[in-house]
C-alpha atoms as a PDB file:
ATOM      1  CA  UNK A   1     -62.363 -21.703   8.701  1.00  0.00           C
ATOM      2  CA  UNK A   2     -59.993 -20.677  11.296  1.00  0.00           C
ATOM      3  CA  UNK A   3     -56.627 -22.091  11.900  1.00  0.00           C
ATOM      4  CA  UNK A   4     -57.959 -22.887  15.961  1.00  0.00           C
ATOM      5  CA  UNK A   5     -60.327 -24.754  14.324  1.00  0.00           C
ATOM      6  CA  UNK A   6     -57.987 -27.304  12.724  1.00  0.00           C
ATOM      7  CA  UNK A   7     -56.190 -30.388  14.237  1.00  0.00           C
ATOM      8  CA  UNK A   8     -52.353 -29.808  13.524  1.00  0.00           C
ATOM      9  CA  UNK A   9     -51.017 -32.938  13.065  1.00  0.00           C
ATOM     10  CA  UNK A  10     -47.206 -31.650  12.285  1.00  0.00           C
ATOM     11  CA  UNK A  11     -44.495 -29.081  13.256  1.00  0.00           C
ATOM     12  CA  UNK A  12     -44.821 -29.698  16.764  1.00  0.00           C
ATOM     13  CA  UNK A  13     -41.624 -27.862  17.436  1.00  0.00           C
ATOM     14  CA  UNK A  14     -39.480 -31.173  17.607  1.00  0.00           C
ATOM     15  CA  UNK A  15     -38.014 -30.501  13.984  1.00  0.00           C
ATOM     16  CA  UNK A  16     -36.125 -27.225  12.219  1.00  0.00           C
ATOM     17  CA  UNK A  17     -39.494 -25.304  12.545  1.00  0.00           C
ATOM     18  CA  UNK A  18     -42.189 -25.465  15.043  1.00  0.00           C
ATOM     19  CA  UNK A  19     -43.423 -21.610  13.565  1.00  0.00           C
ATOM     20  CA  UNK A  20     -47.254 -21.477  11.834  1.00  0.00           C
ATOM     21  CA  UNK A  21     -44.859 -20.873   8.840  1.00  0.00           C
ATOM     22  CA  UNK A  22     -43.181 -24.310   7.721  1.00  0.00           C
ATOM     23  CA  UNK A  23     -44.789 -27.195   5.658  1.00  0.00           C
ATOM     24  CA  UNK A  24     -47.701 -28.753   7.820  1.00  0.00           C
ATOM     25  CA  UNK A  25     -50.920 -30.987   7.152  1.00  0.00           C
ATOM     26  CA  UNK A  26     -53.743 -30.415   9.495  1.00  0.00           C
ATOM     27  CA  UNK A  27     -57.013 -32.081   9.944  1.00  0.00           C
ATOM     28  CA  UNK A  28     -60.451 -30.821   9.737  1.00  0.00           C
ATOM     29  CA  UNK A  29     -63.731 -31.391  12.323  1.00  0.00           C
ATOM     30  CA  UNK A  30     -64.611 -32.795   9.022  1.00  0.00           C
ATOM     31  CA  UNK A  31     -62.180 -35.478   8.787  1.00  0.00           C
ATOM     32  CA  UNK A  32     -60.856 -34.025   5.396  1.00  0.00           C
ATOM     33  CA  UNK A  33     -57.140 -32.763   5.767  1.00  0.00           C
ATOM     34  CA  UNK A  34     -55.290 -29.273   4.658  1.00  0.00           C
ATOM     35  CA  UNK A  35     -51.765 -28.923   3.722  1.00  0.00           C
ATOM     36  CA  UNK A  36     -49.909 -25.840   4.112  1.00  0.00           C
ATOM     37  CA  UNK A  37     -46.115 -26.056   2.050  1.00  0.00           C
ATOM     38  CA  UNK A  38     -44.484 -24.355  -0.871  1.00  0.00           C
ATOM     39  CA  UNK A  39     -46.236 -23.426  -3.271  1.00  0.00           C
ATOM     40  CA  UNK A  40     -45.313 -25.435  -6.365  1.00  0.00           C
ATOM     41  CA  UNK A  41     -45.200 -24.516 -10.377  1.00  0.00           C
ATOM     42  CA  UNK A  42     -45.118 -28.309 -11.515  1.00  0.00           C
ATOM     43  CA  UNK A  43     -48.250 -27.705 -13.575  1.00  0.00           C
ATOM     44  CA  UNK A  44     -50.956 -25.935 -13.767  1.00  0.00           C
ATOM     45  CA  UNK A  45     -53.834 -26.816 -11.565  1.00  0.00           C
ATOM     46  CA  UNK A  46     -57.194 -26.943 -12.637  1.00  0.00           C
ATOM     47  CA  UNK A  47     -59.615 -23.894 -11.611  1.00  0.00           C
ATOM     48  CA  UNK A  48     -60.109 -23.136  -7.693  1.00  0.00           C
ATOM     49  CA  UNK A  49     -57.080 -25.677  -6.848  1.00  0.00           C
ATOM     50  CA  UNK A  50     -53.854 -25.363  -5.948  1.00  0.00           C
ATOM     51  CA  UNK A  51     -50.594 -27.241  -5.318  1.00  0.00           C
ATOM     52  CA  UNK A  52     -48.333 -27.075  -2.521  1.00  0.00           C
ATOM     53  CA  UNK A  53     -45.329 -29.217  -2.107  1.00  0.00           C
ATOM     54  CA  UNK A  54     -44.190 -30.328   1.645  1.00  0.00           C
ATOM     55  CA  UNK A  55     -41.652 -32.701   2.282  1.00  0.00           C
ATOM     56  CA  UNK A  56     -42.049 -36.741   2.710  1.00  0.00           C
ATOM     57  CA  UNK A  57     -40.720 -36.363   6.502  1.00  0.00           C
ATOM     58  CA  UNK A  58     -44.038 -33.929   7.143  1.00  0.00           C
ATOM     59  CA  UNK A  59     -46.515 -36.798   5.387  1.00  0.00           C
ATOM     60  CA  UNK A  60     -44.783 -39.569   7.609  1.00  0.00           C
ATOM     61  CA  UNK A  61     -45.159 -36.993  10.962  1.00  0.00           C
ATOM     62  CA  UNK A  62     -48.519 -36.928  10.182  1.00  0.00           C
ATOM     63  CA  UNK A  63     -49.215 -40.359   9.312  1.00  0.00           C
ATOM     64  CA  UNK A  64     -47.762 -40.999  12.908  1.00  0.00           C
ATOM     65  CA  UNK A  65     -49.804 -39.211  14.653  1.00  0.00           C
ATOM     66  CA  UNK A  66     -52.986 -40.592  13.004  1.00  0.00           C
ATOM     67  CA  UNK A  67     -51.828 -43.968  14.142  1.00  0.00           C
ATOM     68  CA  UNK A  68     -51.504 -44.789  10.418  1.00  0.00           C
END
């Protein structure tokens, strides 16, 4: 899937990044959602997953702009 695809819902420029590089949650024509952060070493994910850790101020920004 490409990124043009994708509903960003974050990093709209109004914070310390507004790059394609800094934690952001997009959604899908799906309705499912992707996150894009840090990628994190808390454990060890099971097969074909991963974790990414993105701050609670990104979650919030997106919940806003869901209406949520």
């Amino acid at each position: 899937m490409a990124r043009e695809e994708l509903t960003r819902l974050t990093g709209n420029g109004n914070g310390t990044c507004g790059g394609e590089d800094c934690p952001n949650v997009y959604r899908t024509v799906k309705g499912s959602f992707l996150v894009q952060g840090d990628v994190s070493r808390a454990f060890d994910a099971s097969e074909g997953e991963g974790l990414v850790e993105i701050p609670e101020e990104t979650l919030r920004e997106a919940f806003r702009a869901l209406g949520w």
